[in-house]
C-alpha atoms as a PDB file:
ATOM      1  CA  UNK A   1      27.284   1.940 -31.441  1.00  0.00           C
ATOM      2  CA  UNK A   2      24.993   3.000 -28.095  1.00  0.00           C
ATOM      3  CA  UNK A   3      22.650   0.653 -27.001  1.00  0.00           C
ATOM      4  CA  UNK A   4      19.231   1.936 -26.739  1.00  0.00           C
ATOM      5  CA  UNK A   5      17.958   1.845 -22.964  1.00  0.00           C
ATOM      6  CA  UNK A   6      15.222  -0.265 -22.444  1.00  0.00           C
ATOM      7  CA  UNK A   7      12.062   2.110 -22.346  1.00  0.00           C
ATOM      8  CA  UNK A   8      10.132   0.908 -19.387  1.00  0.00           C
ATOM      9  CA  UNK A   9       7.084   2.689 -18.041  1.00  0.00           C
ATOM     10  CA  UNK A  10       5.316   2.416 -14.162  1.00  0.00           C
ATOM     11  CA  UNK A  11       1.902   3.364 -14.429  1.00  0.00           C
ATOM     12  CA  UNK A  12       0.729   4.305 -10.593  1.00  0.00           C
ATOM     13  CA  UNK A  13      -2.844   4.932  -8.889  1.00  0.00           C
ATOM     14  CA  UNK A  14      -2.078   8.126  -7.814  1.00  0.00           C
ATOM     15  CA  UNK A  15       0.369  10.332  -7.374  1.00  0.00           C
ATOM     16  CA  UNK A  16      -1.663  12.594  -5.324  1.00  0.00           C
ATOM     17  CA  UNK A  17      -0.887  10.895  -1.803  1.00  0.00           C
ATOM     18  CA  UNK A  18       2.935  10.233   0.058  1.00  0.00           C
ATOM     19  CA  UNK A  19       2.628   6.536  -0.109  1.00  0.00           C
ATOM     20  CA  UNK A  20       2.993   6.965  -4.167  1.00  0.00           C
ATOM     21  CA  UNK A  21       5.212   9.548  -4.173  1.00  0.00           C
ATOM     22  CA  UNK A  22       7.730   7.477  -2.385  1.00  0.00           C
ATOM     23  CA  UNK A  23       6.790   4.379  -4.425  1.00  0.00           C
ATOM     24  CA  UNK A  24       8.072   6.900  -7.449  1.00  0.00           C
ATOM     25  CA  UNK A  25      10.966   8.048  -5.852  1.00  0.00           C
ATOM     26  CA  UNK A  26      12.416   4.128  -5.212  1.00  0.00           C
ATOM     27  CA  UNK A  27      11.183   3.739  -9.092  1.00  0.00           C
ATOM     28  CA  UNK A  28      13.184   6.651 -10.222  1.00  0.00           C
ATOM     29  CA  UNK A  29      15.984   5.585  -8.416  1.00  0.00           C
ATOM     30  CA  UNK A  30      15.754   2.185  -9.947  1.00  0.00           C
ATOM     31  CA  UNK A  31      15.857   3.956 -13.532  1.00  0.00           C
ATOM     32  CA  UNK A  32      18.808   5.476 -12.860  1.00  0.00           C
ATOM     33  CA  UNK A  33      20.985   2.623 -10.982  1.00  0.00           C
ATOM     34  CA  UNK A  34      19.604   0.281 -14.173  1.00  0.00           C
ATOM     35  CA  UNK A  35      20.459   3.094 -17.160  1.00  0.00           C
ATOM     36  CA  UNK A  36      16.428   2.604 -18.004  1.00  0.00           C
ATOM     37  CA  UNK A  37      14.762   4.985 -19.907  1.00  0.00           C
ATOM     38  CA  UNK A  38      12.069   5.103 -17.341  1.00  0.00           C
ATOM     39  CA  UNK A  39       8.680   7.246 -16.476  1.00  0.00           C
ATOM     40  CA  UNK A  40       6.241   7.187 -13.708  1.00  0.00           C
ATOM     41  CA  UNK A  41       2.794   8.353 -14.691  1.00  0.00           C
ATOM     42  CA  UNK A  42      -0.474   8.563 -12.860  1.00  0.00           C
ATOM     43  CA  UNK A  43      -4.010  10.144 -13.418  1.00  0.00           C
ATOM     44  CA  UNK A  44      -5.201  12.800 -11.225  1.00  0.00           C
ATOM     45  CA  UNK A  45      -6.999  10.395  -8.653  1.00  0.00           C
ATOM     46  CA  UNK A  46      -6.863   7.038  -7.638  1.00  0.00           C
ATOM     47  CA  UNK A  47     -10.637   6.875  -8.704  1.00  0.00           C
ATOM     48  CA  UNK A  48     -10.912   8.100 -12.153  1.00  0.00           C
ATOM     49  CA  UNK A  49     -11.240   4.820 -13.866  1.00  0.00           C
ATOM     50  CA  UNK A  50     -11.628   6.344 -17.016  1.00  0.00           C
ATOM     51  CA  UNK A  51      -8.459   8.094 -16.829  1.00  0.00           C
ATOM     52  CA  UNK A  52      -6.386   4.911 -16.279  1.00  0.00           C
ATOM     53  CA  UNK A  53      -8.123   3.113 -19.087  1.00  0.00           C
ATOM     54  CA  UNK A  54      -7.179   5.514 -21.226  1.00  0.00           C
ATOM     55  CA  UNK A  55      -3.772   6.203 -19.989  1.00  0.00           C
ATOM     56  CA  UNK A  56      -2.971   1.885 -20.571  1.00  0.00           C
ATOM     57  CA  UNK A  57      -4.503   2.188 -23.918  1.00  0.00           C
ATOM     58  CA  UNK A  58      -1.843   5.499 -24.990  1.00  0.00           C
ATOM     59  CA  UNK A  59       1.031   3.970 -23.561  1.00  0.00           C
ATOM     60  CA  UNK A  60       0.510   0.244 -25.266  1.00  0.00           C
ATOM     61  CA  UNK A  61       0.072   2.219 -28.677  1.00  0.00           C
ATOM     62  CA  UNK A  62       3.545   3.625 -27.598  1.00  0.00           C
ATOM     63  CA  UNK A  63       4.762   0.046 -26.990  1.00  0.00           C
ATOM     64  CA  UNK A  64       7.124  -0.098 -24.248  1.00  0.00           C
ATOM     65  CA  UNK A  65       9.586  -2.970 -24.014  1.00  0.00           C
ATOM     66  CA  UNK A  66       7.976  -3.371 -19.784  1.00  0.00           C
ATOM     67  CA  UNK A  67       5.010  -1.944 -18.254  1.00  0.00           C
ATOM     68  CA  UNK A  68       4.775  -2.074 -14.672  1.00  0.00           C
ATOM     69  CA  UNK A  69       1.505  -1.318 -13.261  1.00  0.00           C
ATOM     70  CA  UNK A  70      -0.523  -0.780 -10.232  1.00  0.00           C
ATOM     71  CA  UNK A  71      -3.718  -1.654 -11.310  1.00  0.00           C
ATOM     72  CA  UNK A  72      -7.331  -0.743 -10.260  1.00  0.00           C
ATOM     73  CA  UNK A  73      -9.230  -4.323  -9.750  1.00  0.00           C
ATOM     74  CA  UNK A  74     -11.783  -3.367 -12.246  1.00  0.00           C
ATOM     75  CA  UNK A  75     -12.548  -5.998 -14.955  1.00  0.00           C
ATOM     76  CA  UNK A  76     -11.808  -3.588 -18.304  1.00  0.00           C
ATOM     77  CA  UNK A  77      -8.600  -2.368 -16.434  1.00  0.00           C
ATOM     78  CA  UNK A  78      -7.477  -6.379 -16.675  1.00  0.00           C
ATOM     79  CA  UNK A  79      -8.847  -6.147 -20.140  1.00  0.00           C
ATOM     80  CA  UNK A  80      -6.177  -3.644 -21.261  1.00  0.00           C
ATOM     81  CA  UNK A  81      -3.592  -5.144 -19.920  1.00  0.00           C
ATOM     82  CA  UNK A  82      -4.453  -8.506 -21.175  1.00  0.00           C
ATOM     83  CA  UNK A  83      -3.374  -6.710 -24.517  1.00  0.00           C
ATOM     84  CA  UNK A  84      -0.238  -5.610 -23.320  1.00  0.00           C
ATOM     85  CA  UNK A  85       0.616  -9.564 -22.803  1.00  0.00           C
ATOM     86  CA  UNK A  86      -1.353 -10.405 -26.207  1.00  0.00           C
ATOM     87  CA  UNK A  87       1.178  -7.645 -28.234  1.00  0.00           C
ATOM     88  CA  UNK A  88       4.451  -9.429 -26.075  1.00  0.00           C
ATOM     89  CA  UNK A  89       4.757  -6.142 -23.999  1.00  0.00           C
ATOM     90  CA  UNK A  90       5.776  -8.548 -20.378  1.00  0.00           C
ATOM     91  CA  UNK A  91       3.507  -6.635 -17.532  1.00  0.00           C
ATOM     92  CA  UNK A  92       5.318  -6.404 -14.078  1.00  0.00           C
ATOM     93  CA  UNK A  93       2.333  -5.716 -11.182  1.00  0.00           C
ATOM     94  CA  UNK A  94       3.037  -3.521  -8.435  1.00  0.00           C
ATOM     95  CA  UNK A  95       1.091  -3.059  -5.027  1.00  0.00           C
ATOM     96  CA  UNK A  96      -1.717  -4.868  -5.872  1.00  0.00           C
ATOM     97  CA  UNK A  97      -2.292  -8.441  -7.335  1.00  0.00           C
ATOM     98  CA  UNK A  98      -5.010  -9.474  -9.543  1.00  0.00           C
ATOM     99  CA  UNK A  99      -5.334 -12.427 -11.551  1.00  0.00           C
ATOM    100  CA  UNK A 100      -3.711 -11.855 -14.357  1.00  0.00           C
ATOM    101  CA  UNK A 101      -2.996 -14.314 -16.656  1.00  0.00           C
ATOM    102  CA  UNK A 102       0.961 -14.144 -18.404  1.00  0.00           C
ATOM    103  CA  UNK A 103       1.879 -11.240 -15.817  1.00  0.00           C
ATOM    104  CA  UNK A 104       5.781 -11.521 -15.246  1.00  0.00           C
ATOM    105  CA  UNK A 105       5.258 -11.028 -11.764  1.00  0.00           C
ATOM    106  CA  UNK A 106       4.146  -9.250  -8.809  1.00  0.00           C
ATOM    107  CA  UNK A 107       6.018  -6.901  -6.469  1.00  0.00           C
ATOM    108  CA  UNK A 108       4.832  -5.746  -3.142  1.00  0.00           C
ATOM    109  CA  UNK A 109       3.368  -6.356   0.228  1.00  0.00           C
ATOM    110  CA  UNK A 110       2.263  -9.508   1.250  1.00  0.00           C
ATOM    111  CA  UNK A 111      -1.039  -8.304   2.414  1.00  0.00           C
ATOM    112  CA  UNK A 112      -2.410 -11.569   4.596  1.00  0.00           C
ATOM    113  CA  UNK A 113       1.180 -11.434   6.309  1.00  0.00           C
ATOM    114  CA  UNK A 114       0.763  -7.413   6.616  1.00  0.00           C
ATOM    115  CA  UNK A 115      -2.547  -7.954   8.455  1.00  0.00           C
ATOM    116  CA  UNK A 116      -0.664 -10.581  10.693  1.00  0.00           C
ATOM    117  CA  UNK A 117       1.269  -8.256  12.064  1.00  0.00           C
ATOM    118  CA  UNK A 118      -0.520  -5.736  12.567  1.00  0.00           C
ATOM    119  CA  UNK A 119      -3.228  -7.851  14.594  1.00  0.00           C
ATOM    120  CA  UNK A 120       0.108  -9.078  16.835  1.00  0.00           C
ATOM    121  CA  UNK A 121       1.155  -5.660  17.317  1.00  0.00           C
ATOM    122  CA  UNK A 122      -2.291  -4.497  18.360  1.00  0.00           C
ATOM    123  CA  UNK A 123      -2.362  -7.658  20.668  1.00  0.00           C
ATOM    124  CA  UNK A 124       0.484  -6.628  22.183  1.00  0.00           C
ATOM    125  CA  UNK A 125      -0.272  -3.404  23.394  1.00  0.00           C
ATOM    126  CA  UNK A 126      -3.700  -4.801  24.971  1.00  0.00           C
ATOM    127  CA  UNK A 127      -5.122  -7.790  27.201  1.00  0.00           C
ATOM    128  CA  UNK A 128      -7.124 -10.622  26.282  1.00  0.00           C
ATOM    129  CA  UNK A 129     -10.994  -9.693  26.375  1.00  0.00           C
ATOM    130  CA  UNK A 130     -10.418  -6.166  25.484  1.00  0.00           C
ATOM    131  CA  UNK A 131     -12.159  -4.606  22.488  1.00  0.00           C
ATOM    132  CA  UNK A 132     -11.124  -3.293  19.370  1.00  0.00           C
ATOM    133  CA  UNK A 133     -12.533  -1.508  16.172  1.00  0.00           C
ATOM    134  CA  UNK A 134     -11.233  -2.595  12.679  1.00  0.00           C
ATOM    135  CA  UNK A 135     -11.513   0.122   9.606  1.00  0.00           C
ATOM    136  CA  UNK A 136     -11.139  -1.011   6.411  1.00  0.00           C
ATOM    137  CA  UNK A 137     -11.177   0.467   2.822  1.00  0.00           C
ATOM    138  CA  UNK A 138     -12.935  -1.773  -0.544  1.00  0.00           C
ATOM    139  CA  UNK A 139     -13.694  -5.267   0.931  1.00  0.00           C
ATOM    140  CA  UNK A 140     -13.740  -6.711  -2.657  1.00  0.00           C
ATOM    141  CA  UNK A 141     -10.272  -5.278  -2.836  1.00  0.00           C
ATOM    142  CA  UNK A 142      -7.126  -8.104  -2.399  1.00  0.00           C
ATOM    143  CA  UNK A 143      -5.504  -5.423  -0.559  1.00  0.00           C
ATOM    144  CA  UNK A 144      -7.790  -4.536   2.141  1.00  0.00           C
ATOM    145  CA  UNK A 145      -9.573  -7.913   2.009  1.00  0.00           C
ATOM    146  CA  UNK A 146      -6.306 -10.101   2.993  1.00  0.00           C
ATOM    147  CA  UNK A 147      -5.300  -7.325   5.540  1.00  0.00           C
ATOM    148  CA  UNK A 148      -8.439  -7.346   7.479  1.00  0.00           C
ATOM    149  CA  UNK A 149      -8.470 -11.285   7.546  1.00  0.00           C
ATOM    150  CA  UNK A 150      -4.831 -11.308   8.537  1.00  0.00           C
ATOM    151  CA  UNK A 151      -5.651  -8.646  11.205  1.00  0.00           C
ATOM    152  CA  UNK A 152      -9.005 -10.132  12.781  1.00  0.00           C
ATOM    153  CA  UNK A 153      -7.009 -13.813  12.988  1.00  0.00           C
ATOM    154  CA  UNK A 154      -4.356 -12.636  14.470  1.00  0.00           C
ATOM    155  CA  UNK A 155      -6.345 -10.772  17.560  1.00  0.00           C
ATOM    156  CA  UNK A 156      -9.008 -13.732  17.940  1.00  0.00           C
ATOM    157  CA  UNK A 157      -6.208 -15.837  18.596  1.00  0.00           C
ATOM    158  CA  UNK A 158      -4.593 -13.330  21.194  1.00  0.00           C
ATOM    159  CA  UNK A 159      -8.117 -13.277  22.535  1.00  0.00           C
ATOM    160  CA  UNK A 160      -8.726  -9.585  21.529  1.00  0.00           C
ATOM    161  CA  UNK A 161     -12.613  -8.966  20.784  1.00  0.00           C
ATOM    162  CA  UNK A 162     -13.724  -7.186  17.753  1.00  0.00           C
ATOM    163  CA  UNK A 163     -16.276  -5.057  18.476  1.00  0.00           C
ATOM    164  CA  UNK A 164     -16.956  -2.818  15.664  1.00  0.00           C
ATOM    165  CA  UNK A 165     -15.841  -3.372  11.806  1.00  0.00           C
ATOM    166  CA  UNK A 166     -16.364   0.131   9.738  1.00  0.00           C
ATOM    167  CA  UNK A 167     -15.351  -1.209   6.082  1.00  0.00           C
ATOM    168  CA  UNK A 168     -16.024  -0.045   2.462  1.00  0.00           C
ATOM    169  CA  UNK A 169     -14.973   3.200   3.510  1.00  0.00           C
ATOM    170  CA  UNK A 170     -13.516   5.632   0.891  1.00  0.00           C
ATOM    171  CA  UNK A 171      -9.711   6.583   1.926  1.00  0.00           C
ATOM    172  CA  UNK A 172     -10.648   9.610   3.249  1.00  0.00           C
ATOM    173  CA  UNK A 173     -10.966  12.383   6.106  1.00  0.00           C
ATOM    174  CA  UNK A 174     -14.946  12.782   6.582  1.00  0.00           C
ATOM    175  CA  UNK A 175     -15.919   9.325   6.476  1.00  0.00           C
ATOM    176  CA  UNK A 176     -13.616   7.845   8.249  1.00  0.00           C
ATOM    177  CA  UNK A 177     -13.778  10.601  11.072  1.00  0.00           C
ATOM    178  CA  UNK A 178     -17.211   9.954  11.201  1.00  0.00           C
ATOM    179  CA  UNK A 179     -16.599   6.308  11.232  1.00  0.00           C
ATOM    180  CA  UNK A 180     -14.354   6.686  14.447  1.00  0.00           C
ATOM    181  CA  UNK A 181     -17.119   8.749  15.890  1.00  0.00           C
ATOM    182  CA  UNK A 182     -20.144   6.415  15.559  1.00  0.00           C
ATOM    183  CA  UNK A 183     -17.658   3.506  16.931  1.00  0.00           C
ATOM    184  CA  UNK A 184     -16.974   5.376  20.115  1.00  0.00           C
ATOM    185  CA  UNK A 185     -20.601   6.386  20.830  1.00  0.00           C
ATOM    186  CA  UNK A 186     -21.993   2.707  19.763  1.00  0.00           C
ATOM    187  CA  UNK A 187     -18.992   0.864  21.431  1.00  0.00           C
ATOM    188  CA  UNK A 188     -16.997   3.011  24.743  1.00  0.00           C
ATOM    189  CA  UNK A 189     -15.073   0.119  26.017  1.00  0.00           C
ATOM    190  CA  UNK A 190     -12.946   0.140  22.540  1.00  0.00           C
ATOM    191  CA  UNK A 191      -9.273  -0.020  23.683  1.00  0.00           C
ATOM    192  CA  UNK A 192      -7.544  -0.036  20.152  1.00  0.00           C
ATOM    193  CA  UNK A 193      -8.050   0.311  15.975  1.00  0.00           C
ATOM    194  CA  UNK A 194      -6.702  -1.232  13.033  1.00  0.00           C
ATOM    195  CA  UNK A 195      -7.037   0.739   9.763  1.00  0.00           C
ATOM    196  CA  UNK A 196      -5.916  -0.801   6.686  1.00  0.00           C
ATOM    197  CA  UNK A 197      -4.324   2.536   5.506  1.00  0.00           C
ATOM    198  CA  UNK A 198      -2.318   4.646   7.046  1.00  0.00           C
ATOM    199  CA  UNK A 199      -4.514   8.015   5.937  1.00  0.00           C
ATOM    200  CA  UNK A 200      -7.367   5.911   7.601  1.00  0.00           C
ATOM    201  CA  UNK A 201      -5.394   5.582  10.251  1.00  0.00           C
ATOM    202  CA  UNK A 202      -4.509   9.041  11.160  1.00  0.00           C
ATOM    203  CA  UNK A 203      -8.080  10.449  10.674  1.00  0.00           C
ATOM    204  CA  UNK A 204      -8.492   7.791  13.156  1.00  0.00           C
ATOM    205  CA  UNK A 205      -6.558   9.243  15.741  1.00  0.00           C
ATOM    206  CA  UNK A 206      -7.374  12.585  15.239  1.00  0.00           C
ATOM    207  CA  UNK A 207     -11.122  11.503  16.460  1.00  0.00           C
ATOM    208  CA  UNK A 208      -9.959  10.185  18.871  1.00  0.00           C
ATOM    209  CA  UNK A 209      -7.699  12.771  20.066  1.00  0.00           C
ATOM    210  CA  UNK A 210     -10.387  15.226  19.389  1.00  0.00           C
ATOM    211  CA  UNK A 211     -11.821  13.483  22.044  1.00  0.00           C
ATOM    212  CA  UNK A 212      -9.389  13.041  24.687  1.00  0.00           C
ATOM    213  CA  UNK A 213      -9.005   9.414  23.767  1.00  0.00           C
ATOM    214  CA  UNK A 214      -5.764   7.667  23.880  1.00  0.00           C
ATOM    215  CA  UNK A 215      -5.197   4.230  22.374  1.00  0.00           C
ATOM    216  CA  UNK A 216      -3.319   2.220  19.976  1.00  0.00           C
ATOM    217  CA  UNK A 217      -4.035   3.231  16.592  1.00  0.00           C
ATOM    218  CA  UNK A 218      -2.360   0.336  13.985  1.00  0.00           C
ATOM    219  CA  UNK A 219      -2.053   1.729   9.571  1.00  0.00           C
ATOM    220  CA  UNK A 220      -0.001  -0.259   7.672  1.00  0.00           C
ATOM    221  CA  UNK A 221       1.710   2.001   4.865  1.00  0.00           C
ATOM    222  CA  UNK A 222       5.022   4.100   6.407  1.00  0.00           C
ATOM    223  CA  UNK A 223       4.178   7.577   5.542  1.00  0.00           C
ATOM    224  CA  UNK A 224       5.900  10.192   7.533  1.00  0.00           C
ATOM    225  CA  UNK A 225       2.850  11.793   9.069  1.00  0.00           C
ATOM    226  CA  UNK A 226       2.511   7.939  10.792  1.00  0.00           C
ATOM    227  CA  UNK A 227       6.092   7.339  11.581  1.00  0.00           C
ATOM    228  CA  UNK A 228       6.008  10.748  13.524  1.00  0.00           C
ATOM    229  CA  UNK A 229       3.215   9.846  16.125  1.00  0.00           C
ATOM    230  CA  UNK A 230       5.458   6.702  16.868  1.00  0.00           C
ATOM    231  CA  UNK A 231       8.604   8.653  17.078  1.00  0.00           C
ATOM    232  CA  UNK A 232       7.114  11.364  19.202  1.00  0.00           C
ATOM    233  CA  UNK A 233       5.694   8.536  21.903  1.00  0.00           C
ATOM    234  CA  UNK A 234       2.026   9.411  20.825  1.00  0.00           C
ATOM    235  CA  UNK A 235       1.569   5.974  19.185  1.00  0.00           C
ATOM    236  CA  UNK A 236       3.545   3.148  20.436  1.00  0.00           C
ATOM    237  CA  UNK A 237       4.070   1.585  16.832  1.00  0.00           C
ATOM    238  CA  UNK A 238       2.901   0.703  14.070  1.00  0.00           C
ATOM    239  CA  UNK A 239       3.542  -1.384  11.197  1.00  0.00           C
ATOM    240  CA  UNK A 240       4.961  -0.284   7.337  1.00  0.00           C
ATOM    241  CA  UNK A 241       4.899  -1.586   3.636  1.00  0.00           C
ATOM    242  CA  UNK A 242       8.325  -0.474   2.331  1.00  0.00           C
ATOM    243  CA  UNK A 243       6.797   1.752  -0.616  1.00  0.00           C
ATOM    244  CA  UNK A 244      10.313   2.787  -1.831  1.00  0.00           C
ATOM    245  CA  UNK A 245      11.745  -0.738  -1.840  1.00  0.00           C
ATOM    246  CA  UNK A 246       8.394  -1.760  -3.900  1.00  0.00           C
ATOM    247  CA  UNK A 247       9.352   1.138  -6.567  1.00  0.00           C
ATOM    248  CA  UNK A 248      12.434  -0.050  -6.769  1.00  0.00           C
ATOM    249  CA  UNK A 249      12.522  -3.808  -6.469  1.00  0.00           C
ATOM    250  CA  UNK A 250       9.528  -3.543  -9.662  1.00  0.00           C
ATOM    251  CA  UNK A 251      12.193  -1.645 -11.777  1.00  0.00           C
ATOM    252  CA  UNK A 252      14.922  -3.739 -11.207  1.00  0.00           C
ATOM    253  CA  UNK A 253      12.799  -6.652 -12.443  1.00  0.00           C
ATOM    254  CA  UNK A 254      11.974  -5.025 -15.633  1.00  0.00           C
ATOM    255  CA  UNK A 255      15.098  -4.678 -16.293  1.00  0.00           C
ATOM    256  CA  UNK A 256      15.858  -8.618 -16.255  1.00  0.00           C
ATOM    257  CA  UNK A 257      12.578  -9.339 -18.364  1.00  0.00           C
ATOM    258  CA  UNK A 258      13.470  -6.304 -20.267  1.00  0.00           C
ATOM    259  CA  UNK A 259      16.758  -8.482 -20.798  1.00  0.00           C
ATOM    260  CA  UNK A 260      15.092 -11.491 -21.714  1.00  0.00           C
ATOM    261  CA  UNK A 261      15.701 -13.485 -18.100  1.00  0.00           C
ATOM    262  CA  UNK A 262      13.033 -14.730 -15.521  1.00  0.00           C
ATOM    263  CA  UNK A 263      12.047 -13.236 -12.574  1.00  0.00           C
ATOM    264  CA  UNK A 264      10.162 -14.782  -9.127  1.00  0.00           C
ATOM    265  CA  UNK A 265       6.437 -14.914  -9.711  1.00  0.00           C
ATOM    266  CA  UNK A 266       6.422 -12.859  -6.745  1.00  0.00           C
ATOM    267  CA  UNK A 267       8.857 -10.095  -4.969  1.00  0.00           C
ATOM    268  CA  UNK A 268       8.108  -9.952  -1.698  1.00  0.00           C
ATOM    269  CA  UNK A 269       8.975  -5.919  -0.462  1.00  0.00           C
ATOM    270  CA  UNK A 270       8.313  -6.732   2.755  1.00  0.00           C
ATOM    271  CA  UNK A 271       6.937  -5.753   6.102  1.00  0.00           C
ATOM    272  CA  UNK A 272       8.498  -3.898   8.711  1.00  0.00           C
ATOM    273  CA  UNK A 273       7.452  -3.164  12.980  1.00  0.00           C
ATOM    274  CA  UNK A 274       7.746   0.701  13.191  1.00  0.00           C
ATOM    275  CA  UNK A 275       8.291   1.802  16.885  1.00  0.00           C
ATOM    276  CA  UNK A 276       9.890   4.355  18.754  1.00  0.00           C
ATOM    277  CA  UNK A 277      13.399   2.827  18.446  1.00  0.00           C
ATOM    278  CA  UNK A 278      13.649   2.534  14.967  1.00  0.00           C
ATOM    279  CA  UNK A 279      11.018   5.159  13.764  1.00  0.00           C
ATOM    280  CA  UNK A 280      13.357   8.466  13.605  1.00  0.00           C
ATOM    281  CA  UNK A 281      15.350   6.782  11.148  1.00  0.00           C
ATOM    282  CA  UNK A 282      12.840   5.405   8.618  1.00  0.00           C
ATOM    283  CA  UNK A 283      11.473   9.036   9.140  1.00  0.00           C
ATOM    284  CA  UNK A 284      14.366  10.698   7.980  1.00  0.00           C
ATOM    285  CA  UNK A 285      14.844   8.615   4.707  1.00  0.00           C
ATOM    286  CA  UNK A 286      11.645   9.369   3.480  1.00  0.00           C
ATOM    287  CA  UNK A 287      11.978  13.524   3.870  1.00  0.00           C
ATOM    288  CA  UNK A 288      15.224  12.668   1.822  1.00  0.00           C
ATOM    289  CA  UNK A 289      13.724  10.424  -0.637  1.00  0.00           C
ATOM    290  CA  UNK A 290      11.174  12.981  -0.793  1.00  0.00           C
ATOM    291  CA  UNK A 291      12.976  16.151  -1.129  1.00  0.00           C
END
């Protein structure tokens, strides 16, 4: 007799933007190399709360053997899934961490280290003294929170000034254009930005380029649009969750609680430096994993 797959279901913030369509892509692959009977699901938009309230509560009346989420740090989202653990459904976290008590585990970026990283690459590219602009999504948010700290220790040590900090800015076009604008007008000795997303980042640079401004522009997620500028020279790097990795890495560890074993409290997916060496490559598997 057939054993039944394991049903295991990744409930995403979006899957609207490239950075969670490649997160699905490394989860779908994971169902497949695993023989899981998998989905990836999503509301419409990232901020629909509503949506992914209701979504949690459909899929724990379906009772999965693991959900792995990426949840929204909202206080009844933690609720739901508080019931997951209280009906013995194990709840993998993905992206983002929030404390949640009896979670299996979490799987993603290291966000303080992220930050790191990106504040030494900035560094790099400048000289002690110089000034830079920092622009930053939710504050209250673990993910942009530890980034920007990460970030802004990194340059004070390297001696880099921070002269501007846009934050609580919605991961968009308009406001973060504007954003870039206002910084440049209040602040013209500004040699460099760190976003803590890589669509910040981009509307970023295409202020500045609108304005015959060239300087290092640092995001932090790996989409292609990013990992083209560095490729083509117009950026001189970057640095990059591993999105797929974190899709896939979270599946494979529902499948060992699905099996009854342990898992680490946390998978680290990693950071990687994205510069012109390396950045056709990376580039490449995406538009593959994409396709």
């Amino acid at each position: 007799m057939e054993v039944p797959k394991p049903k295991i279901v990744v409930v995403l913030k979006d899957l609207d933007t490239q950075y969670w369509e490649i997160v699905k892509a490394g989860a779908e692959k994971g169902f497949q190399d695993f023989g899981i009977d998998g989905e990836v699901i999503a509301p419409s938009t990232e901020s629909e709360e509503a949506d992914h309230e209701e979504m949690l509560k459909k899929i724990l009346f379906e009772k999965p053997d693991v959900l792995v989420c990426a949840p929204i740090e909202v206080p009844k989202y933690m609720s739901v899934l508080e019931e997951f653990i209280e009906d013995k459904i194990p709840v993998l976290l993905l992206d983002t961490n929030i404390p949640l008590e009896g979670k299996a585990s979490y799987i993603g970026t290291d966000n303080y280290k992220l930050g790191r990283k990106a504040g030494e690459l900035l560094a790099s590219e400048l000289y002690p003294g110089d000034e830079v602009a920092v622009i930053a999504g939710n504050m209250t948010s673990q993910v942009s929170g530890e980034r920007v700290k990460g970030a802004k220790l990194s340059l004070e040590e390297a001696g880099i000034i921070i002269a501007s900090e846009k934050v609580d800015l919605p991961n968009e076009s308009v406001p973060v254009k504007q954003a870039m604008k206002e910084i440049l007008q209040n602040h013209p000795n500004v040699k460099g930005v760190i976003a803590t997303t890589d669509i910040m980042a981009l509307n970023a640079f295409d202020q500045l380029e609108a304005q015959g401004k060239k300087m290092p522009v640092i995001g932090a997620d790996g989409i292609i649009e990013m990992v083209k500028l560095v490729d083509e020279g117009k950026l001189p790097g970057t640095v990059a969750q591993n999105p797929y990795d974190m899709g896939y890495l979270s599946v494979q560890a529902a499948m060992k609680v699905a099996k009854g074993n342990n898992v680490d409290s946390v998978i680290d997916s990693g950071v990687d430096i994205i510069v012109k060496g390396n950045g056709n490559e990376r580039m490449n598997f995406l538009k593959n994993v994409l396709e």
